[in-house]
N, C-alpha and C. Protein backbone atom coordinates (compact mmCIF):
# COMPACT_ATOMS: atom_id res chain seq x y z
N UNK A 1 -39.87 119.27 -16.73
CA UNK A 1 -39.57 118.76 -15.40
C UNK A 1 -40.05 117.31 -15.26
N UNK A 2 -41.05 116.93 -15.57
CA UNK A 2 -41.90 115.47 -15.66
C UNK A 2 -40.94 114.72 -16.09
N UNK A 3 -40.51 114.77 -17.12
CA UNK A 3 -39.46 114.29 -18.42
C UNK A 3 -37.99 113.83 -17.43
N UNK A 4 -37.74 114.50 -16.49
CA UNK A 4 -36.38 114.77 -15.82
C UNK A 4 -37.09 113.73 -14.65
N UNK A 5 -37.93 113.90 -14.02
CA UNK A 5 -38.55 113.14 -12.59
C UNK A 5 -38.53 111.54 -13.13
N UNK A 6 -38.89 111.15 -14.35
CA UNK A 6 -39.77 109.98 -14.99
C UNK A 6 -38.19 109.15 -14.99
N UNK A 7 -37.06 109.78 -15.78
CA UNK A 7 -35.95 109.38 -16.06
C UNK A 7 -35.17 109.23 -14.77
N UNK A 8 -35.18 109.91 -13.95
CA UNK A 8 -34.59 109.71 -12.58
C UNK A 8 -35.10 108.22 -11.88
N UNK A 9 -36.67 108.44 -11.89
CA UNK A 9 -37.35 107.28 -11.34
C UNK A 9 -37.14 105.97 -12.00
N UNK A 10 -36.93 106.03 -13.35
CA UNK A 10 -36.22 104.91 -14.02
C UNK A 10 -34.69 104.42 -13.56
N UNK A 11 -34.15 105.30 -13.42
CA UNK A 11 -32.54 105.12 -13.23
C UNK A 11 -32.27 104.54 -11.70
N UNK A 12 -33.98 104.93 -10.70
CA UNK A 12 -33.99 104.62 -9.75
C UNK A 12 -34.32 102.66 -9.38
N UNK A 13 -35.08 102.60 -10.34
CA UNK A 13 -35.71 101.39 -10.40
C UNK A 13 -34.40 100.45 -10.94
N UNK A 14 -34.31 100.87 -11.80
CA UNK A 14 -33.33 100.32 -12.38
C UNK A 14 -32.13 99.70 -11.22
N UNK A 15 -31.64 100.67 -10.52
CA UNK A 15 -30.54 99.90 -9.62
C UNK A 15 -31.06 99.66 -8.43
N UNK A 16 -32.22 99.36 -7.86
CA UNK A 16 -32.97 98.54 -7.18
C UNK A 16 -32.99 96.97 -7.67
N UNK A 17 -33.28 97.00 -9.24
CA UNK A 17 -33.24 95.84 -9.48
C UNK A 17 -31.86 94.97 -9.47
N UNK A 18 -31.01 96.21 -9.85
CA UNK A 18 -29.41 95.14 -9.60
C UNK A 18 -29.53 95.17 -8.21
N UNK A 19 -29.43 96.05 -7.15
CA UNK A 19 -28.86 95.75 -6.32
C UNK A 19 -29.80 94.50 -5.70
N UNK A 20 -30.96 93.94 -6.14
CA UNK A 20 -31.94 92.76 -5.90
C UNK A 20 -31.34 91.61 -6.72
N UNK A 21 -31.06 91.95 -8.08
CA UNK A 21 -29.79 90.97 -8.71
C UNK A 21 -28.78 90.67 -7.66
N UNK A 22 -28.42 91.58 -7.35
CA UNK A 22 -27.04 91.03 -6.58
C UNK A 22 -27.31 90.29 -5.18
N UNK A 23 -28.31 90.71 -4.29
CA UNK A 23 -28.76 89.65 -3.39
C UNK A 23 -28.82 88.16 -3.63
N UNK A 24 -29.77 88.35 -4.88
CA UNK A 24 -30.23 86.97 -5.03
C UNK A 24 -28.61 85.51 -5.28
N UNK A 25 -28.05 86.66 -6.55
CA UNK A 25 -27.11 85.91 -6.91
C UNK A 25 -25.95 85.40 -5.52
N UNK A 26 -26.05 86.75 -4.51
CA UNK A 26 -24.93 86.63 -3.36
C UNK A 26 -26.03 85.24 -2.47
N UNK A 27 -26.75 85.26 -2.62
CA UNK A 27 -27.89 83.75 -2.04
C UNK A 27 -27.26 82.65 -2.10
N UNK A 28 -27.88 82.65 -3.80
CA UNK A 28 -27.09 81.46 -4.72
C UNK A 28 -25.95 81.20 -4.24
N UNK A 29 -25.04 81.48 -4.38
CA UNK A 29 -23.40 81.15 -4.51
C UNK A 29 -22.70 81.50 -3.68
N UNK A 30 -23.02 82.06 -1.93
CA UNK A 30 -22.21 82.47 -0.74
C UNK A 30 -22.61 81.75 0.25
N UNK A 31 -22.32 80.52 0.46
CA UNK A 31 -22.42 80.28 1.87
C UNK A 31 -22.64 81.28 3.25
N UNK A 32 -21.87 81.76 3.42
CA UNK A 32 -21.50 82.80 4.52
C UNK A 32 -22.69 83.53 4.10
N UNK A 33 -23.33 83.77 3.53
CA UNK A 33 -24.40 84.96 3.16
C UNK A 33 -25.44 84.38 3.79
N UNK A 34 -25.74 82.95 3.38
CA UNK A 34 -27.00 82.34 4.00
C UNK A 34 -27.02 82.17 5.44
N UNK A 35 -25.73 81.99 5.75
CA UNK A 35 -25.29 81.87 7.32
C UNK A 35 -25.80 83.21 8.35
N UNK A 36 -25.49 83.95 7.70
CA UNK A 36 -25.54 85.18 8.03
C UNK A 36 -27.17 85.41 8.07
N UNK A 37 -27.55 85.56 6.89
CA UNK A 37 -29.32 85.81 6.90
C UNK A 37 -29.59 84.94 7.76
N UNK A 38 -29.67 83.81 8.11
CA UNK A 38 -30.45 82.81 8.78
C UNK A 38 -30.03 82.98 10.32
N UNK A 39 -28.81 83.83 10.73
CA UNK A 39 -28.71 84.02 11.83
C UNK A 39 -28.88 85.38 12.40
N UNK A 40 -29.45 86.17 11.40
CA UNK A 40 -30.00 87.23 11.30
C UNK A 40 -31.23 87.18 11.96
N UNK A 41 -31.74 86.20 11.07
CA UNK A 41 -33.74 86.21 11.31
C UNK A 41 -33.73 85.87 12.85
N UNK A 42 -33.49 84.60 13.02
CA UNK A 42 -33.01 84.09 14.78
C UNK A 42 -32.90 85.35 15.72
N UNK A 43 -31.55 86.46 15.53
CA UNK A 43 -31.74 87.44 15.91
C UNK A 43 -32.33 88.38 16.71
N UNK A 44 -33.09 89.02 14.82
CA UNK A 44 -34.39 89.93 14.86
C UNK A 44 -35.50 89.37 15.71
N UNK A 45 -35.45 87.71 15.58
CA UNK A 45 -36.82 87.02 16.05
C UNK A 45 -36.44 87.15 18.00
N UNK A 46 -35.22 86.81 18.25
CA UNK A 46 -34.94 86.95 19.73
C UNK A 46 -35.48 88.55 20.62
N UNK A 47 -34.80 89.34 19.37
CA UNK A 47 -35.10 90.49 19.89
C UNK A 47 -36.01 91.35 19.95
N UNK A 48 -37.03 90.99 19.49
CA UNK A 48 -38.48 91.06 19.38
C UNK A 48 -39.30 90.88 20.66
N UNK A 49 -38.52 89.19 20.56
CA UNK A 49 -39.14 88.64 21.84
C UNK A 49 -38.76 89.13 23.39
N UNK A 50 -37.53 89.23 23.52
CA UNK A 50 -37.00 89.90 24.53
C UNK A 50 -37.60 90.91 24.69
N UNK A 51 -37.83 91.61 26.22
CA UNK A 51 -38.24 93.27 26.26
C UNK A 51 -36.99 94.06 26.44
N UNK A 52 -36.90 94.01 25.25
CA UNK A 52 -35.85 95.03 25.00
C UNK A 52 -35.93 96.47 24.38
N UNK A 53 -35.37 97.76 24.82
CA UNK A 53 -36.18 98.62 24.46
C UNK A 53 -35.98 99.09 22.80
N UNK A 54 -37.17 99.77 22.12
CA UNK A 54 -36.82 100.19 20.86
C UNK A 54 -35.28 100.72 20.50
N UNK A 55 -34.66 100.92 21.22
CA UNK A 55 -33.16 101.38 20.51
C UNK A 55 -32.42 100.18 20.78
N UNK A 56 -32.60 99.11 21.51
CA UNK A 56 -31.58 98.00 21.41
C UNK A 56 -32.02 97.50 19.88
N UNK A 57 -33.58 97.14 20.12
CA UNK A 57 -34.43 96.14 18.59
C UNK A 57 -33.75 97.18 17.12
N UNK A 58 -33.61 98.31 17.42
CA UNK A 58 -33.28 99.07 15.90
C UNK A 58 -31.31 98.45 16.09
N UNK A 59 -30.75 98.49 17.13
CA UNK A 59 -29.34 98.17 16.81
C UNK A 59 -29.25 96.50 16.79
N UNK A 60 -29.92 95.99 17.16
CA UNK A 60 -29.79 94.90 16.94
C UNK A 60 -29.98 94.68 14.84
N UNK A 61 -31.17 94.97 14.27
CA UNK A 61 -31.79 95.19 13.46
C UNK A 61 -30.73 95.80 12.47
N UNK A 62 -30.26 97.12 12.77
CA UNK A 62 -29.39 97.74 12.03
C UNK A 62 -27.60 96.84 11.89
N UNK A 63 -27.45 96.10 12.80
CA UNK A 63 -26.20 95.82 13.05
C UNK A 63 -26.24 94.63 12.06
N UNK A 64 -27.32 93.74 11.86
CA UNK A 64 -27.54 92.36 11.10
C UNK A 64 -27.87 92.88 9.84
N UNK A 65 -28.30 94.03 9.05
CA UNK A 65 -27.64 94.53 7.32
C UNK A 65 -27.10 94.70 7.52
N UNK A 66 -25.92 95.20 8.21
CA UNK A 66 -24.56 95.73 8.25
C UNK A 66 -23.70 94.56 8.27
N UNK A 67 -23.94 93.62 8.59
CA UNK A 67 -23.32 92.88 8.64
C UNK A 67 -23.07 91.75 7.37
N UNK A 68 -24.97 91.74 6.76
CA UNK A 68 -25.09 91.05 5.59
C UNK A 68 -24.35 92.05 4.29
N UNK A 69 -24.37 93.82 4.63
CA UNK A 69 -23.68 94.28 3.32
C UNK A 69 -22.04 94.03 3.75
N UNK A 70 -21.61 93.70 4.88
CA UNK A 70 -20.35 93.19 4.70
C UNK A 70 -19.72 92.39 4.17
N UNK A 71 -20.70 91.25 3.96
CA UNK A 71 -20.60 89.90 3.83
C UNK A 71 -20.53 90.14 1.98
N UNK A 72 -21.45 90.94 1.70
CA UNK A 72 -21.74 90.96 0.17
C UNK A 72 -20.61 92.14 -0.26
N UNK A 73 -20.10 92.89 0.37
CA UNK A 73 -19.14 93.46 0.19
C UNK A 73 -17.26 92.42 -0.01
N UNK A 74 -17.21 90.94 1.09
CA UNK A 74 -16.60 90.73 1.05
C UNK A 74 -16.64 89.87 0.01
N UNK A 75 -17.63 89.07 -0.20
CA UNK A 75 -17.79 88.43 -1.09
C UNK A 75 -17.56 89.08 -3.12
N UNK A 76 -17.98 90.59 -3.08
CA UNK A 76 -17.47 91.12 -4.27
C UNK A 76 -16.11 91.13 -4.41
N UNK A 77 -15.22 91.10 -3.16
CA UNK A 77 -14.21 91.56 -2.96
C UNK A 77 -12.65 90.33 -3.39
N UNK A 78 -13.46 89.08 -2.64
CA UNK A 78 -12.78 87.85 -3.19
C UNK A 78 -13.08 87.65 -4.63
N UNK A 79 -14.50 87.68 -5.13
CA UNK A 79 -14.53 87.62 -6.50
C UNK A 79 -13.86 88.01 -7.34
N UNK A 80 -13.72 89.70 -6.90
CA UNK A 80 -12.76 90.06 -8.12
C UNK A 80 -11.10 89.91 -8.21
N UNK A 81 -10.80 89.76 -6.44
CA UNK A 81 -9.16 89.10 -6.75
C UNK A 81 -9.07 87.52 -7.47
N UNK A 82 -10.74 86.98 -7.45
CA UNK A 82 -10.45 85.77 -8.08
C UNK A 82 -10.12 85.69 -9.54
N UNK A 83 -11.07 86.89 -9.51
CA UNK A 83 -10.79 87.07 -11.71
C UNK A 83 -9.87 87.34 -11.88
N UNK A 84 -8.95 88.28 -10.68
CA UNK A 84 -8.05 88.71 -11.46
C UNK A 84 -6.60 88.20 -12.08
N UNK A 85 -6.87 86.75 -11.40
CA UNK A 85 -5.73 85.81 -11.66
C UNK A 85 -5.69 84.56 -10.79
N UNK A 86 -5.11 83.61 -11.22
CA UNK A 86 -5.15 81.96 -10.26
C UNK A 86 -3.75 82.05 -9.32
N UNK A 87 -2.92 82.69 -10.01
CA UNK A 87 -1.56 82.98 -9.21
C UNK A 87 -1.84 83.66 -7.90
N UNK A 88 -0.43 82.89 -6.75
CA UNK A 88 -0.67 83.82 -5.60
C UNK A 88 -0.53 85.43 -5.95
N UNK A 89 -0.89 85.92 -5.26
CA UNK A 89 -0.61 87.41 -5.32
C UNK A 89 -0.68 88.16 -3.89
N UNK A 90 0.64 88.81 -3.33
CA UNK A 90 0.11 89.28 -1.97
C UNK A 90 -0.68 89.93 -1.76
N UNK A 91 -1.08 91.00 -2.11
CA UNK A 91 -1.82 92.18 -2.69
C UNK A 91 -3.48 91.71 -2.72
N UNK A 92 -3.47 90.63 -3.33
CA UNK A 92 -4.73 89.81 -3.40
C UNK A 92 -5.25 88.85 -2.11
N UNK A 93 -4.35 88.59 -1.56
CA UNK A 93 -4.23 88.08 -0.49
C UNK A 93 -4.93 89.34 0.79
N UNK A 94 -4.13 89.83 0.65
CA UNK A 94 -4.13 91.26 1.54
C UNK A 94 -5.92 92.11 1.78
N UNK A 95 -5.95 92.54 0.48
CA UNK A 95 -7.84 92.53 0.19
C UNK A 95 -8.70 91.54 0.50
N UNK A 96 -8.85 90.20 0.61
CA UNK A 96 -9.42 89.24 1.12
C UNK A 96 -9.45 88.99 2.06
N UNK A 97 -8.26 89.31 3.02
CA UNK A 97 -8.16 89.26 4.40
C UNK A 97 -8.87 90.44 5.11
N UNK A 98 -8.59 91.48 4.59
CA UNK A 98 -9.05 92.85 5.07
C UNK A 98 -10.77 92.69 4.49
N UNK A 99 -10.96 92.05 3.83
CA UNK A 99 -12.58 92.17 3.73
C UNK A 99 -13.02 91.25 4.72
N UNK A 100 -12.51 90.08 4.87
CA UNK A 100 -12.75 89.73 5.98
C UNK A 100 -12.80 90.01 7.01
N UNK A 101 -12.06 90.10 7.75
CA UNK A 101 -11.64 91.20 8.94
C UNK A 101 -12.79 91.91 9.05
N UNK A 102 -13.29 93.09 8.42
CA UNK A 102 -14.31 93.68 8.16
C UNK A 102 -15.67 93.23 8.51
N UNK A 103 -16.11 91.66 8.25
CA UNK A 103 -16.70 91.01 8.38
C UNK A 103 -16.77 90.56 9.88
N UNK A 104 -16.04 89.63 9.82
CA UNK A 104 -15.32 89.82 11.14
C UNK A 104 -15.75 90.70 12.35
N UNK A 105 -15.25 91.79 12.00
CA UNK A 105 -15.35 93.60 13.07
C UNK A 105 -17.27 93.64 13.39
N UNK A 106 -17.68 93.31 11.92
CA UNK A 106 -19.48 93.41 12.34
C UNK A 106 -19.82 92.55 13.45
N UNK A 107 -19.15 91.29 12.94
CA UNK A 107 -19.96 90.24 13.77
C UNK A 107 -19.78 90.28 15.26
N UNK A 108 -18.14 90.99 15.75
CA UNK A 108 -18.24 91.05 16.74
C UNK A 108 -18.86 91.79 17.76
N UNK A 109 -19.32 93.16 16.70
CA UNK A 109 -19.88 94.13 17.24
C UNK A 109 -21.18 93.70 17.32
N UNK A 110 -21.36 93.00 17.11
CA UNK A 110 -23.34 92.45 16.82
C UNK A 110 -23.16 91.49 18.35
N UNK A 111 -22.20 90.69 18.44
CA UNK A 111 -22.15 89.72 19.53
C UNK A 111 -22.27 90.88 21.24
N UNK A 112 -20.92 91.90 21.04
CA UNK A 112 -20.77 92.50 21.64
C UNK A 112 -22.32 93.29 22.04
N UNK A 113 -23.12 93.99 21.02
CA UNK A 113 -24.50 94.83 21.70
C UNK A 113 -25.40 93.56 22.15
N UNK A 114 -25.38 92.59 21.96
CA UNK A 114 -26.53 91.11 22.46
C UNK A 114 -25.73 91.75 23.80
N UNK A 115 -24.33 91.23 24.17
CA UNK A 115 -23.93 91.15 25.72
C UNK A 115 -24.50 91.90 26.39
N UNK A 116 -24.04 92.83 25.48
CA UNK A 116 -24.45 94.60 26.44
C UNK A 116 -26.26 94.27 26.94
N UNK A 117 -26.68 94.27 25.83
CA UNK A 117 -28.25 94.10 25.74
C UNK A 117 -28.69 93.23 26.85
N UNK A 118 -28.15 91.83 26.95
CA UNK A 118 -28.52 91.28 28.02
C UNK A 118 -28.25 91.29 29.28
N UNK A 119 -26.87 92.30 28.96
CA UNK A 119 -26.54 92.14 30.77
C UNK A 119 -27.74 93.48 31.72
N UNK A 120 -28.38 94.54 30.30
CA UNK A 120 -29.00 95.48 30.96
C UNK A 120 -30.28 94.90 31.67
N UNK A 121 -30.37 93.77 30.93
CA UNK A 121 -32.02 92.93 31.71
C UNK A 121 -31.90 92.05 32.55
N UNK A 122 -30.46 92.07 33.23
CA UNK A 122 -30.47 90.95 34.46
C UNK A 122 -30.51 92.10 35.73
């Protein structure tokens, strides 16, 4: 059983570290990623400050990863229609837009719970 726990916990570590690879690298080389984190922190930091109650601060909180794994979602997403050729392609087109979009859908929903959020404290 040890033998089985030890190997799991490896396999565990192990894609911790990619998925920490893949942050870093989505850092490096995504604009929109940094945009995103940095208007993230702002955020979290607003909503902290605000008395706002623990379930706004967790959706606020929860809505800004959701938004950054969108971002790193869309960003895998252009990458690989990029490899997959320099030619237009609709199809390729189509996935890029729709990851966007996606992106997109978070951010508005993140804008949308601030409204909500603030109109409950006037």
């Amino acid at each position: 059983m040890s033998g089985f726990v030890l190997r799991e916990w490896r396999r565990l570590m192990n894609r911790c570290l990619w998925s920490w690879e893949g942050v870093v690298a989505i850092w490096r080389e995504e604009p929109s990623f940094r945009f995103w984190f940095v208007l993230n922190i702002c955020s979290v930091g607003l909503a902290f400050w605000l008395p706002l109650s623990t379930e706004g601060r967790a959706l606020i909180v929860a809505l800004g990863l959701v938004l950054l794994a969108a971002e790193a979602l869309n960003t895998g997403v252009e990458a690989a229609v990029d490899r997959s050729g320099m030619e237009y392609d609709a199809l390729g087109k189509y996935a890029k837009d729709a990851a966007s979009a996606g992106v997109a859908l978070v951010a508005i929903a993140a804008g949308l719970a601030w409204v909500i959020l603030i109109y409950g404290l006037l």
